[in-house]
Protein backbone atom coordinates (compact mmCIF):
# COMPACT_ATOMS: atom_id res chain seq x y z
CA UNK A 1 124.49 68.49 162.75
CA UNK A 2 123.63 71.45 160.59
CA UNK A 3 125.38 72.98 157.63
CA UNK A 4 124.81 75.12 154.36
CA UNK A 5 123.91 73.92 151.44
CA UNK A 6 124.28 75.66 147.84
CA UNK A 7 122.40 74.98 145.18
CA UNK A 8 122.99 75.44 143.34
CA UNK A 9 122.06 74.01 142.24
CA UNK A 10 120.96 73.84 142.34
CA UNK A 11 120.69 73.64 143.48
CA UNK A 12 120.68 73.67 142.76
CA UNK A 13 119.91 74.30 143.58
CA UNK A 14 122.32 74.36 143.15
CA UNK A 15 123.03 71.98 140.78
CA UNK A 16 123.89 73.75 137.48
CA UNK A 17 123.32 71.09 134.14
CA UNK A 18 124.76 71.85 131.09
CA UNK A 19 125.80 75.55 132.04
CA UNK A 20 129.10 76.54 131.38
CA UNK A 21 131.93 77.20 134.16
CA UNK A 22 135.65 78.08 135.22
CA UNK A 23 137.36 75.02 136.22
CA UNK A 24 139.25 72.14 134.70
CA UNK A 25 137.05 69.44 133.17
CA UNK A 26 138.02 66.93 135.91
CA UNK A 27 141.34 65.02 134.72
CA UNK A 28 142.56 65.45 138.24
CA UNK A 29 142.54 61.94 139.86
CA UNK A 30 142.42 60.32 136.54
CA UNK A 31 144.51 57.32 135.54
CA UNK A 32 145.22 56.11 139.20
CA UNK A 33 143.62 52.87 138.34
CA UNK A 34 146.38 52.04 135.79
CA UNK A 35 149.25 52.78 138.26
CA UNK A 36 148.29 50.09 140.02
CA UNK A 37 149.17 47.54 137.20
CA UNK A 38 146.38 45.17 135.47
CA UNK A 39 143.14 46.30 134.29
CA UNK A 40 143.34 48.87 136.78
CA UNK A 41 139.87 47.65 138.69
CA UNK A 42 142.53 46.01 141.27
CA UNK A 43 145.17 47.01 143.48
CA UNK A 44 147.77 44.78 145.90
CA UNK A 45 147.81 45.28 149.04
CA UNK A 46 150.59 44.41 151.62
CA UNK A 47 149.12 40.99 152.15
CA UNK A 48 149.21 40.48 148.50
CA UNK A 49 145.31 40.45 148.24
CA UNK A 50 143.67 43.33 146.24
CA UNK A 51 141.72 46.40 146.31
CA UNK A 52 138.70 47.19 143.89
CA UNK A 53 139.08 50.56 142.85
CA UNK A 54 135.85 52.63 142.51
CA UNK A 55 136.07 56.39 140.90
CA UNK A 56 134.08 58.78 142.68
CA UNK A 57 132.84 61.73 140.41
CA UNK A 58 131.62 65.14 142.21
CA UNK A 59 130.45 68.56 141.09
CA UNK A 60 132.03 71.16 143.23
CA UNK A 61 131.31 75.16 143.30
CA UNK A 62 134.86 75.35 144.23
CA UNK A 63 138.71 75.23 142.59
CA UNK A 64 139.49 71.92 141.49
CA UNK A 65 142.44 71.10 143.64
CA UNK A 66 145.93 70.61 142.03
CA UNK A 67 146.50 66.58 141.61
CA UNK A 68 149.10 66.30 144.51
CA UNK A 69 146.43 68.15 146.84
CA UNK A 70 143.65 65.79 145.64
CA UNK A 71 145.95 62.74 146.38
CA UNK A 72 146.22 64.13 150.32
CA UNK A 73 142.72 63.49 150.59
CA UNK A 74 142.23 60.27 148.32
CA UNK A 75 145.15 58.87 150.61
CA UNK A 76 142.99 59.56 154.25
CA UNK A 77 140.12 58.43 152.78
CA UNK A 78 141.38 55.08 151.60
CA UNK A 79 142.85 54.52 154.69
CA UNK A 80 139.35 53.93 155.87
CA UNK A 81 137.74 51.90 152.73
CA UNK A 82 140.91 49.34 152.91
CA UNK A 83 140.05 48.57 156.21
CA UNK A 84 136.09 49.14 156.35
CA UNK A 85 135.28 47.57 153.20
CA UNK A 86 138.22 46.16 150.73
CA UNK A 87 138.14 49.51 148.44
CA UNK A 88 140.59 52.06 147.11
CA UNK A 89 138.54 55.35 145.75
CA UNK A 90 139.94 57.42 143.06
CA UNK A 91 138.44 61.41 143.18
CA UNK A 92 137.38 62.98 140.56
CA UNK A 93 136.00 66.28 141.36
CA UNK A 94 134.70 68.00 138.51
CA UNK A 95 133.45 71.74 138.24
CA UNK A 96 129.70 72.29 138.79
CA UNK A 97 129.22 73.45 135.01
CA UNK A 98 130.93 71.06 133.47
CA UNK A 99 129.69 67.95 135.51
CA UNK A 100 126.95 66.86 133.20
CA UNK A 101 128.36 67.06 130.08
CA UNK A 102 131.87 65.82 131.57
CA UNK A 103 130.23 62.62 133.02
CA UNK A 104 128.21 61.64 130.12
CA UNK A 105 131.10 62.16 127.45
CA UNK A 106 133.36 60.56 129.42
CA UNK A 107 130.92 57.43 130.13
CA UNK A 108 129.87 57.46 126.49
CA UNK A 109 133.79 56.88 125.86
CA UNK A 110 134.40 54.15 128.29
CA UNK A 111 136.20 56.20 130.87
CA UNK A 112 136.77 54.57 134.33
CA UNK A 113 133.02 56.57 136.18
CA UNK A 114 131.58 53.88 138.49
CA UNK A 115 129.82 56.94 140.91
CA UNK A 116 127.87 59.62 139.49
CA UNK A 117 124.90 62.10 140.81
CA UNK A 118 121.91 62.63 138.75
CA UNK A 119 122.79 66.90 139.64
CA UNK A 120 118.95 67.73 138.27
CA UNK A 121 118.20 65.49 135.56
CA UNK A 122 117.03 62.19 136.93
CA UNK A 123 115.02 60.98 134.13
CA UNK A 124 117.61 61.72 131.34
CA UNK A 125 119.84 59.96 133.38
CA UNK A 126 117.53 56.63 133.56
CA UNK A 127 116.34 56.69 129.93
CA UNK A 128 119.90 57.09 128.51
CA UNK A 129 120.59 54.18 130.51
CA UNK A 130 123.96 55.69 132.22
CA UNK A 131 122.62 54.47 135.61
CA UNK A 132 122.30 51.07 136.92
CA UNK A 133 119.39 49.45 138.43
CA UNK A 134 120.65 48.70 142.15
CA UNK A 135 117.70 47.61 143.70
CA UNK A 136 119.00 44.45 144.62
CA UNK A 137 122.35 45.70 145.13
CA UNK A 138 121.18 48.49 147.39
CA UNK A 139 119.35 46.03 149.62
CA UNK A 140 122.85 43.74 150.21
CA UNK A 141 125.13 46.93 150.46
CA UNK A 142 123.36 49.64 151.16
CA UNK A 143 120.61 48.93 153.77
CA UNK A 144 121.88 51.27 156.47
CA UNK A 145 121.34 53.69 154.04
CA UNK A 146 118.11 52.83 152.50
CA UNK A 147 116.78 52.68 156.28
CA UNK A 148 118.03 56.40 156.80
CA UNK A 149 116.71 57.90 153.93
CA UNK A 150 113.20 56.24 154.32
CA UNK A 151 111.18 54.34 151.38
CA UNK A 152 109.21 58.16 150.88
CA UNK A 153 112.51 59.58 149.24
CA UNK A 154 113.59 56.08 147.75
CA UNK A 155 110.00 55.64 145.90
CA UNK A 156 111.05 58.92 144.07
CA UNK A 157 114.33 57.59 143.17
CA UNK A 158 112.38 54.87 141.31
CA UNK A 159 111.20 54.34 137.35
CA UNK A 160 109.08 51.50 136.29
CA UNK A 161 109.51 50.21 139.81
CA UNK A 162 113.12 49.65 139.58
CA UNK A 163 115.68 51.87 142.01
CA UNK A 164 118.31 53.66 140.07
CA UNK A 165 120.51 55.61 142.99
CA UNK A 166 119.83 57.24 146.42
CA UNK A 167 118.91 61.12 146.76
CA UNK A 168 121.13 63.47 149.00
CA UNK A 169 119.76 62.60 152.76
CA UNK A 170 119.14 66.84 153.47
CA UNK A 171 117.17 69.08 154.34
CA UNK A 172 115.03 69.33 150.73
CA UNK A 173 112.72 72.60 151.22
CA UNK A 174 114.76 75.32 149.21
CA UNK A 175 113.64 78.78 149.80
CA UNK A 176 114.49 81.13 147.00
CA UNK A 177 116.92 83.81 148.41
CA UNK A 178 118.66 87.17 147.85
CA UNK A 179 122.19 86.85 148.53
CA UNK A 180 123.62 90.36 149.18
CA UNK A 181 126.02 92.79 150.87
CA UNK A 182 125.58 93.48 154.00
CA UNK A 183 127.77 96.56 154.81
CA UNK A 184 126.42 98.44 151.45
CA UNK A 185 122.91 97.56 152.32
CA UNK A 186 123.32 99.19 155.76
CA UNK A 187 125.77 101.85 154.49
CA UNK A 188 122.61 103.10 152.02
CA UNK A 189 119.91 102.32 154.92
CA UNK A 190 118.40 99.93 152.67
CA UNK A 191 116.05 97.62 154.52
CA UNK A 192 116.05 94.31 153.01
CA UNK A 193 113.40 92.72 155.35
CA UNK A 194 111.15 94.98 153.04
CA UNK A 195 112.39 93.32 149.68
CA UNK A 196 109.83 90.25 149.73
CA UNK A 197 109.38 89.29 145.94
CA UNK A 198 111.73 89.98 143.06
CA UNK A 199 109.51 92.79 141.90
CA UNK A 200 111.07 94.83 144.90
CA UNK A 201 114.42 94.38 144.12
CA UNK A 202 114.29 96.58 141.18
CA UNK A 203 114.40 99.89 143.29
CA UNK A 204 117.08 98.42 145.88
CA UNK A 205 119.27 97.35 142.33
CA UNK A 206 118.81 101.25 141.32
CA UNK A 207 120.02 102.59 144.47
CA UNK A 208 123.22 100.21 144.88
CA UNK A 209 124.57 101.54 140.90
CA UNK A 210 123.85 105.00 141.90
CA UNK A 211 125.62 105.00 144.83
CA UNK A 212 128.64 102.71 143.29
CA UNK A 213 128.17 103.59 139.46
CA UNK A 214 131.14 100.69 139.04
CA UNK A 215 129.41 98.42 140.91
CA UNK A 216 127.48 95.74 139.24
CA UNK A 217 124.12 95.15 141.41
CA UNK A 218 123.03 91.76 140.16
CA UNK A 219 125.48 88.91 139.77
CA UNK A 220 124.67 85.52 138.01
CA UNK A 221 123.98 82.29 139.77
CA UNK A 222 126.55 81.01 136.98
CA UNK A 223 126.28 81.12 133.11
CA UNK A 224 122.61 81.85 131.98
CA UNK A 225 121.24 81.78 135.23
CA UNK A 226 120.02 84.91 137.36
CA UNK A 227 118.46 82.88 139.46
CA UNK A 228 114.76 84.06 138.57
CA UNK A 229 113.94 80.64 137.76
CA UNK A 230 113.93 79.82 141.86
CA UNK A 231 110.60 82.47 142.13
CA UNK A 232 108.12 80.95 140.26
CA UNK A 233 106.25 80.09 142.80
CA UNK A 234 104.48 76.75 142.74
CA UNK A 235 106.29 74.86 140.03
CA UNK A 236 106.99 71.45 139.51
CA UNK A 237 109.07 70.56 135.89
CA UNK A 238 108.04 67.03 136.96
CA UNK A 239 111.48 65.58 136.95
CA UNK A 240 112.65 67.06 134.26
CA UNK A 241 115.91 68.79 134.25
CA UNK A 242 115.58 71.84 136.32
CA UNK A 243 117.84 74.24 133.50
CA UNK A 244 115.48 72.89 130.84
CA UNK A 245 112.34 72.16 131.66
CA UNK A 246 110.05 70.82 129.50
CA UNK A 247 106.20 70.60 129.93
CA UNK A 248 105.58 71.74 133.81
CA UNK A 249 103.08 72.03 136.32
CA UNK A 250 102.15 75.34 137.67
CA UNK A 251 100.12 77.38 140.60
CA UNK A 252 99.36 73.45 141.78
CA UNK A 253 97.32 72.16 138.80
CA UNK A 254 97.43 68.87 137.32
CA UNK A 255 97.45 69.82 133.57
CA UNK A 256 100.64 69.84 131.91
CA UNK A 257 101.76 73.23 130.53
CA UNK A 258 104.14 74.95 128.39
CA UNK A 259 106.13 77.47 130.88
CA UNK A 260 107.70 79.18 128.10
CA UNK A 261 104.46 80.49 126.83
CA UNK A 262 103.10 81.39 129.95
CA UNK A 263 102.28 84.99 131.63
CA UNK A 264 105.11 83.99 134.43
CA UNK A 265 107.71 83.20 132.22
CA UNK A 266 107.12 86.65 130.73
CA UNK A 267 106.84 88.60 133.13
CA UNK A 268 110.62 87.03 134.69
CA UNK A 269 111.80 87.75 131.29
CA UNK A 270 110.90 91.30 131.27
CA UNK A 271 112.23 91.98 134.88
CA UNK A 272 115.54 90.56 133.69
CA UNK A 273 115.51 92.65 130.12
CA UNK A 274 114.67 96.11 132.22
CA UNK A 275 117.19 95.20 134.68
CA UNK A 276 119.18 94.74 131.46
CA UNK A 277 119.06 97.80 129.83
CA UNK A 278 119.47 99.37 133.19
CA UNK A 279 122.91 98.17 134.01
CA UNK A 280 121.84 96.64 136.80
CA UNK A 281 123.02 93.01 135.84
CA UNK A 282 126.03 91.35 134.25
CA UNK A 283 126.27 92.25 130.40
CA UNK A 284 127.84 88.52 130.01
CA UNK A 285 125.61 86.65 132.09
CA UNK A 286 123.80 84.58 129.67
CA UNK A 287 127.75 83.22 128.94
CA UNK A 288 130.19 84.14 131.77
CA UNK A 289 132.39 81.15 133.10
CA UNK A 290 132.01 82.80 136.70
CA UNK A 291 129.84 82.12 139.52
CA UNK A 292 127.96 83.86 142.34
CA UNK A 293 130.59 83.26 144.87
CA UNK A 294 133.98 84.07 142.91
CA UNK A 295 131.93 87.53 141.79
CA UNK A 296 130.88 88.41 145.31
CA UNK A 297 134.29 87.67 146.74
CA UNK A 298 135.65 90.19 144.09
CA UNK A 299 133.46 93.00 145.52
CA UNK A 300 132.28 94.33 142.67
CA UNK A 301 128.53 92.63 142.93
CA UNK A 302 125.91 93.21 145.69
CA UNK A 303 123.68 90.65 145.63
CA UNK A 304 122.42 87.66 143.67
CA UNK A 305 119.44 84.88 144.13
CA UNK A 306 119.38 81.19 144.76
CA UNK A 307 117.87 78.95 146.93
CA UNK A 308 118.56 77.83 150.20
CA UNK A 309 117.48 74.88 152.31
CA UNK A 310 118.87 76.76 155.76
CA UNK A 311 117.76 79.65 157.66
CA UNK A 312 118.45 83.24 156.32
CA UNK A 313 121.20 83.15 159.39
CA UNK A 314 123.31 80.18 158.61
CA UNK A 315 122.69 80.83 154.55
CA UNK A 316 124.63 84.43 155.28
CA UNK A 317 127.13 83.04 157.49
CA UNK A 318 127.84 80.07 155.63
CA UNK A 319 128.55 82.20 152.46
CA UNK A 320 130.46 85.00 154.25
CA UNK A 321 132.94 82.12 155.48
CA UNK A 322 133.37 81.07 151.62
CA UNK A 323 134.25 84.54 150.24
CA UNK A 324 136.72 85.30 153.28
CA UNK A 325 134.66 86.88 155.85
CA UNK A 326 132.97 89.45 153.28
CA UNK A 327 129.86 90.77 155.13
CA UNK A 328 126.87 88.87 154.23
CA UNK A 329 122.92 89.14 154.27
CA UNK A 330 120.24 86.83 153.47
CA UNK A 331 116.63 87.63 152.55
CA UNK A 332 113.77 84.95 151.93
CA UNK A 333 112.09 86.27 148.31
CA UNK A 334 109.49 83.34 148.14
CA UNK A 335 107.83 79.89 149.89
CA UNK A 336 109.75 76.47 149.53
CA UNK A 337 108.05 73.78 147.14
CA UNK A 338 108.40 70.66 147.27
CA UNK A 339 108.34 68.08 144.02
CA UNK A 340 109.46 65.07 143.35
CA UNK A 341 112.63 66.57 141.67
CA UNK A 342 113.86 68.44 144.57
CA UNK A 343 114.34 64.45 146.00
CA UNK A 344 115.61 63.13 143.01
CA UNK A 345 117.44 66.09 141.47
CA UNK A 346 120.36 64.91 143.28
CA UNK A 347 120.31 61.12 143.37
CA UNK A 348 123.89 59.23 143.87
CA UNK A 349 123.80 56.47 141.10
CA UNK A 350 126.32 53.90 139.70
CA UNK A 351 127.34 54.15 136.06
CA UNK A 352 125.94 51.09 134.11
CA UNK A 353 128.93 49.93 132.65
CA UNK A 354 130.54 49.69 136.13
CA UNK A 355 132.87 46.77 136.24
CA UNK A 356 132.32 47.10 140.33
CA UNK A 357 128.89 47.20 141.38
CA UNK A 358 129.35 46.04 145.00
CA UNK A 359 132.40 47.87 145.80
CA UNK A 360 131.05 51.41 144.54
CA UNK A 361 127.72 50.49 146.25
CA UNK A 362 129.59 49.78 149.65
CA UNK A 363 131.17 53.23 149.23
CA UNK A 364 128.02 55.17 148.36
CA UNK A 365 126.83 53.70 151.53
CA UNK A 366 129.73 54.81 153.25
CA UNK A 367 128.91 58.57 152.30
CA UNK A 368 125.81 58.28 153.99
CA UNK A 369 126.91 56.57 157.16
CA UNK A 370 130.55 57.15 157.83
CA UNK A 371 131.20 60.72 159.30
CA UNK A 372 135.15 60.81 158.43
CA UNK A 373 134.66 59.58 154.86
CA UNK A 374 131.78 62.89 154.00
CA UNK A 375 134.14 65.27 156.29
CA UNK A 376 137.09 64.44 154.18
CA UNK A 377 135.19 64.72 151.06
CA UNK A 378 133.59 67.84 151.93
CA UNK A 379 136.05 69.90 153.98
CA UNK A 380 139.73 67.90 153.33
CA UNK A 381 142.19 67.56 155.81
CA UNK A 382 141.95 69.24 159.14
CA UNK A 383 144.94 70.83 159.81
CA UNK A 384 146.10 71.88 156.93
CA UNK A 385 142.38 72.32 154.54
CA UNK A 386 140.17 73.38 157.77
CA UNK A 387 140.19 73.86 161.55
CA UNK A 388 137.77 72.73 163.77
CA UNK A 389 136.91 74.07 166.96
CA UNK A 390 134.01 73.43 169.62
CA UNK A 391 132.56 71.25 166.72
CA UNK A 392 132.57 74.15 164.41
CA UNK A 393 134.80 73.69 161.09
CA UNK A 394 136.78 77.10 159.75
CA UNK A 395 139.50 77.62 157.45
CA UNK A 396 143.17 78.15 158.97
CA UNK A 397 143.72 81.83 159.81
CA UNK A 398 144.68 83.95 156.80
CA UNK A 399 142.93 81.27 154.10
CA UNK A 400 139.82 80.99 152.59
CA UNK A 401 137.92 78.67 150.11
CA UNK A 402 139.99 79.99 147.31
CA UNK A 403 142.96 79.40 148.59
CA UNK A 404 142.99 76.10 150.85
CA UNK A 405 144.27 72.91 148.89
CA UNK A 406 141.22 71.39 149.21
CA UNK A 407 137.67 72.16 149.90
CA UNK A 408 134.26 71.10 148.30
CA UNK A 409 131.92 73.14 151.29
CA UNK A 410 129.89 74.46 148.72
CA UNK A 411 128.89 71.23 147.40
CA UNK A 412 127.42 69.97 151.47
CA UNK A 413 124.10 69.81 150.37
CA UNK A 414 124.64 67.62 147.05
CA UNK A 415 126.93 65.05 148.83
CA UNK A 416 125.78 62.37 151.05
CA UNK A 417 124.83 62.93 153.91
CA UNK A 418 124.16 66.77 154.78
CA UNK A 419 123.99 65.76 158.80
CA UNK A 420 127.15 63.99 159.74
CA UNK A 421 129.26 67.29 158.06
CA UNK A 422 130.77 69.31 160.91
CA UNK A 423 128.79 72.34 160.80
CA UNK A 424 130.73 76.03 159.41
CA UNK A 425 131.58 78.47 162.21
CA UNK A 426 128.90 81.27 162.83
CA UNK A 427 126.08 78.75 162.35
CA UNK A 428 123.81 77.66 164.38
CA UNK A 429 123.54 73.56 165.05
CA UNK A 430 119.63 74.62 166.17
CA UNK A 431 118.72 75.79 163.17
CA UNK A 432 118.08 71.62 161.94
CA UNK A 433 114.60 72.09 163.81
CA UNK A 434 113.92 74.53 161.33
CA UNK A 435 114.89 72.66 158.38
CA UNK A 436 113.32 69.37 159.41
CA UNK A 437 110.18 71.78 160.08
CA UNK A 438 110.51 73.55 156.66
CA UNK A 439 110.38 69.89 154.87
CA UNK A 440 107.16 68.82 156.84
CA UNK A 441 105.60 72.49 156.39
CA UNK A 442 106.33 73.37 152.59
CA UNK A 443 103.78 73.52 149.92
CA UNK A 444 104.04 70.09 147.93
CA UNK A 445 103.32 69.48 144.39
CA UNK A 446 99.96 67.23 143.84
CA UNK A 447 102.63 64.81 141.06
CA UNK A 448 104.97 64.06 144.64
CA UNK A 449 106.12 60.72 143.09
CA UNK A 450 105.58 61.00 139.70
CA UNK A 451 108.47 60.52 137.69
CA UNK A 452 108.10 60.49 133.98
CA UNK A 453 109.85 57.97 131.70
CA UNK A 454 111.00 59.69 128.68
CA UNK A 455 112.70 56.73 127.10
CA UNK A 456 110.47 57.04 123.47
CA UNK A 457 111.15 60.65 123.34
CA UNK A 458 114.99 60.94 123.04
CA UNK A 459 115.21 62.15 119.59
CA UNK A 460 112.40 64.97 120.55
CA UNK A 461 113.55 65.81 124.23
CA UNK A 462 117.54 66.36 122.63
CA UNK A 463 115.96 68.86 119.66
CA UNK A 464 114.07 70.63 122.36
CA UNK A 465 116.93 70.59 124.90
CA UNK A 466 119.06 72.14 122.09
CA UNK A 467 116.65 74.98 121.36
CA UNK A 468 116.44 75.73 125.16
CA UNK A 469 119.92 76.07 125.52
CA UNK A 470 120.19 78.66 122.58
CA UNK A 471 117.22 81.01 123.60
CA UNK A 472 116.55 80.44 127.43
CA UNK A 473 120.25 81.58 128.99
CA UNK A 474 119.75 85.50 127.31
CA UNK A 475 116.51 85.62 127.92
CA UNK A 476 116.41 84.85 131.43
CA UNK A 477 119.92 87.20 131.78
CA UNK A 478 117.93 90.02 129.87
CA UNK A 479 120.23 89.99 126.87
CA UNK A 480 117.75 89.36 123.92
CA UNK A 481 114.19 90.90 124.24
CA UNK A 482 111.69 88.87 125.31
CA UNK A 483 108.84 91.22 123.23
CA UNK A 484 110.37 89.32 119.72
CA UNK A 485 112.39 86.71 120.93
CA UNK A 486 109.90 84.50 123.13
CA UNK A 487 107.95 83.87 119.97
CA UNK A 488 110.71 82.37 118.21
CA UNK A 489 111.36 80.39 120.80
CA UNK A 490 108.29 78.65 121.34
CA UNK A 491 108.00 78.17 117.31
CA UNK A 492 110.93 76.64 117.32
CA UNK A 493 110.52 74.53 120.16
CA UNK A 494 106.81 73.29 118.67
CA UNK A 495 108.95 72.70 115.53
CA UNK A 496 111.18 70.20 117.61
CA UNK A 497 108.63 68.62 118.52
CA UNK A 498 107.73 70.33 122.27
CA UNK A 499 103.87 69.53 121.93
CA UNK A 500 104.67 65.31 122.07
CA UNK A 501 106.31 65.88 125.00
CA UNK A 502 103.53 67.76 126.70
CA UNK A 503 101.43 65.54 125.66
CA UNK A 504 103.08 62.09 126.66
CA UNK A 505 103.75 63.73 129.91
CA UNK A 506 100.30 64.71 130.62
CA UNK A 507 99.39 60.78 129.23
CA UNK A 508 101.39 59.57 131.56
CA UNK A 509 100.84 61.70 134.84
CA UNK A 510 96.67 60.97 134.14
CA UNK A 511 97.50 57.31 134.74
CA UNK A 512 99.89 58.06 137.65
CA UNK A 513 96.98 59.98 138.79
CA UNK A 514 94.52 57.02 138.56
CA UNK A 515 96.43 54.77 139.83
CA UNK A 516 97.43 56.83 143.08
CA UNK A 517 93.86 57.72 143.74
């Protein structure tokens, strides 16, 4: 079965750490624990036994559904863990931008998280120790899924040779991609086929704001994020987080760099500043709360980038479906490349403090292998959230993703797994040879497998973090000049103590290196 994936987020790809968002901060779902009386970890059922309760927490690129909505789902899905596997599951679906910071506060404070995904930031997620080790717990309740995902993808899911969750079973190759209007690109006899790097998108951008002069050409990815990031071409942050990378591999060399003082990161900085000055991008995108897809389906954007793990076909159709049928292109910018964070970027783990390991490992395993319990997650209730037909799924006539009850399509490629989702109408189910052929094919980092344990570097790796977060978002939107501001940056980050990272990381990938002669 085939589907579209986002990214963002991250990709992700989609997958969007520590950016900011619209959206609640995930209180919906909350508190059903205590309703059942207790410590809330238990619920009766008819026979007077009980229920573990397990609380599932998801990013979604789409509305957070109202509680009562959220319930409808919760309610179908449980009627398949009571039976299957002695659970009740409490959603909490939490917006992409807030996820990170949402989970990690709210485990930090004892709140009820037994489910989490790593959404780009494996390593921080280990070395804080907010994940569990279920190696041994994986192996009792989660073999079916081990088996389909393959020991390749586990043995990235690994650090000091202990498993801490189980990456998104996907297609993994994401090709960076303009997103655009299709109608205005034909309307203006733009060829798009022609635009094959970012560097060509400049002269398309021009054209689109002289012909619509209240048009914006260039929408955000989400807060900070124009999505230049996804062309660097062979680049591996060796599994750091994606948003803030810190020491990184380029052009497939084995020596540890700083990207921030590189000729790369420059030149994507100075693209982004011209386009800048030139109107041709959001003035707020270094802080807006919106994302791609809300400012496409307002029509007043024509295109943005992100990467895609799905042919340019399904990518186009997949997104016109989410913004209501708007007419939708998709044009390959770049070559997939493969590290080991595009596996482990979005890794399903269970909190540490869990108080129930084997029930929230039994339904993690049940996302992977039970094709009602993803589709309900996913796409709702069919009926009344989607329609399917011929195998296809749809929203009911008249509706879209923003105004269903329920949906969480844009978060199919960071949920379990990608192939048992009905595929979205105007795809093609065909297109999985592709995929499949695009993770064999792609270019693959020479550190596949490395994953670097950061646990002695907190203190440095949260200074630098911070210092990333206040100079990367407007220079990578084009707001503050590269020409004076990149400088600062990198002092600053040196000052944080940048260099012990790079160093410790190249320390450590030598010895990986030896030892995987």
């Amino acid at each position: 079965m085939k589907k579209k994936k986002l990214l963002c987020g991250i990709l992700a790809a989609a997958m969007a750490v520590g950016l900011g968002a619209c959206g609640q901060g995930g209180d919906a779902g909350t508190g059903a624990g205590d309703s059942a009386g207790g410590s809330g970890n238990e619920a009766q059922n008819e026979a007077g036994g009980s229920y573990d309760q397990v609380t599932y927490a998801y990013a979604t690129f789409n509305n957070i559904p109202t509680e009562e909505d959220l319930d409808t789902v919760e309610e179908a899905i449980n009627v398949i863990t009571r039976e299957k596997i002695g659970v009740e599951v409490t959603l909490k679906p939490i917006s992409i931008g807030d996820y990170s910071s949402t989970v990690s506060l709210g485990l930090q404070a004892g709140e009820k998280i037994d489910i989490f995904e790593s959404l780009g930031d494996f390593n921080n997620c280990v070395s804080t120790g907010m994940a569990a080790d279920i190696t041994e717990l994986a192996e009792a309740h989660a073999s079916e899924s081990k088996e389909l995902i393959g020991q390749e993808w586990l043995e990235a899911c690994t650090s000091e040779g202990k498993l801490y969750g189980l990456p998104t079973y996907k297609p993994i190759a994401l090709t960076p991609m303009v997103i655009y209007r299709q109608d205005i690109a034909d309307e203006l006899g733009i060829n798009m086929d022609q635009v094959t790097g970012v560097e060509e998108l400049t002269p398309v951008l021009k054209q689109v704001k002289e012909a619509y002069p209240d048009m914006i050409p260039m929408a955000p990815v989400q807060a900070g994020d124009l999505g230049l990031n996804r062309t660097y071409g062979e680049y591996d942050t060796l599994t750091d987080d994606m948003y803030t990378p810190t020491g990184v591999l380029l052009g497939g060399e084995m020596t540890v760099v700083d990207l921030f003082s590189s000729d790369i990161f420059a030149e994507k900085c100075r693209i982004a500043r011209e386009w800048y000055n030139e109107g041709l991008v959001m003035k707020d995108a270094a802080t807006t709360t919106s994302m791609a897809a809300e400012l496409m389906s307002s029509g007043n954007y024509f295109c943005y980038m992100a990467a895609y793990s799905y042919p340019e076909e399904d990518t186009a159709a997949s997104l016109s479906a989410q913004s209501g049928g708007l007419p939708t292109g998709a044009q390959i910018i770049g070559d997939a490349y493969l590290t080991t964070g595009d596996v482990n970027a979005l890794t399903w783990m269970l909190a540490s403090n869990t108080d129930v390991p084997e029930a929230a490992m039994k339904f993690l395993n049940l996302t992977y292998t039970d094709a009602d319990v993803i589709n309900l997650l996913i796409n709702g209730v069919e009926g009344r959230d989607y329609v399917l037909s011929d195998g296809y799924v749809s929203y009911p006539e008249g509706q879209d993703a923003s105004t269903v009850p329920y949906t969480a399509q844009l978060s199919c490629g960071t949920l379990g797994n990608f192939f048992l989702m009905y595929p979205n109408e105007g795809t093609n189910k065909d297109s999985l040879d592709w995929e499949l052929e695009q993770n064999k094919t792609a270019a693959t980092s020479p550190a596949m497998g490395f994953t670097f344990d950061s646990s002695s570097l907190k203190t440095q790796y949260t200074a630098v973090s911070n210092v990333i977060k206040q100079y990367l978002p407007g220079l990578m939107c084009g707001s503050i000049d590269p020409e004076t501001e990149i400088p600062k940056f990198v002092e600053a980050l040196n000052d944080a103590g940048y260099q012990e990272i790079i160093s410790a990381k190249q320390e450590q990938l030598d010895s990986w290196k030896e030892a995987n002669q």
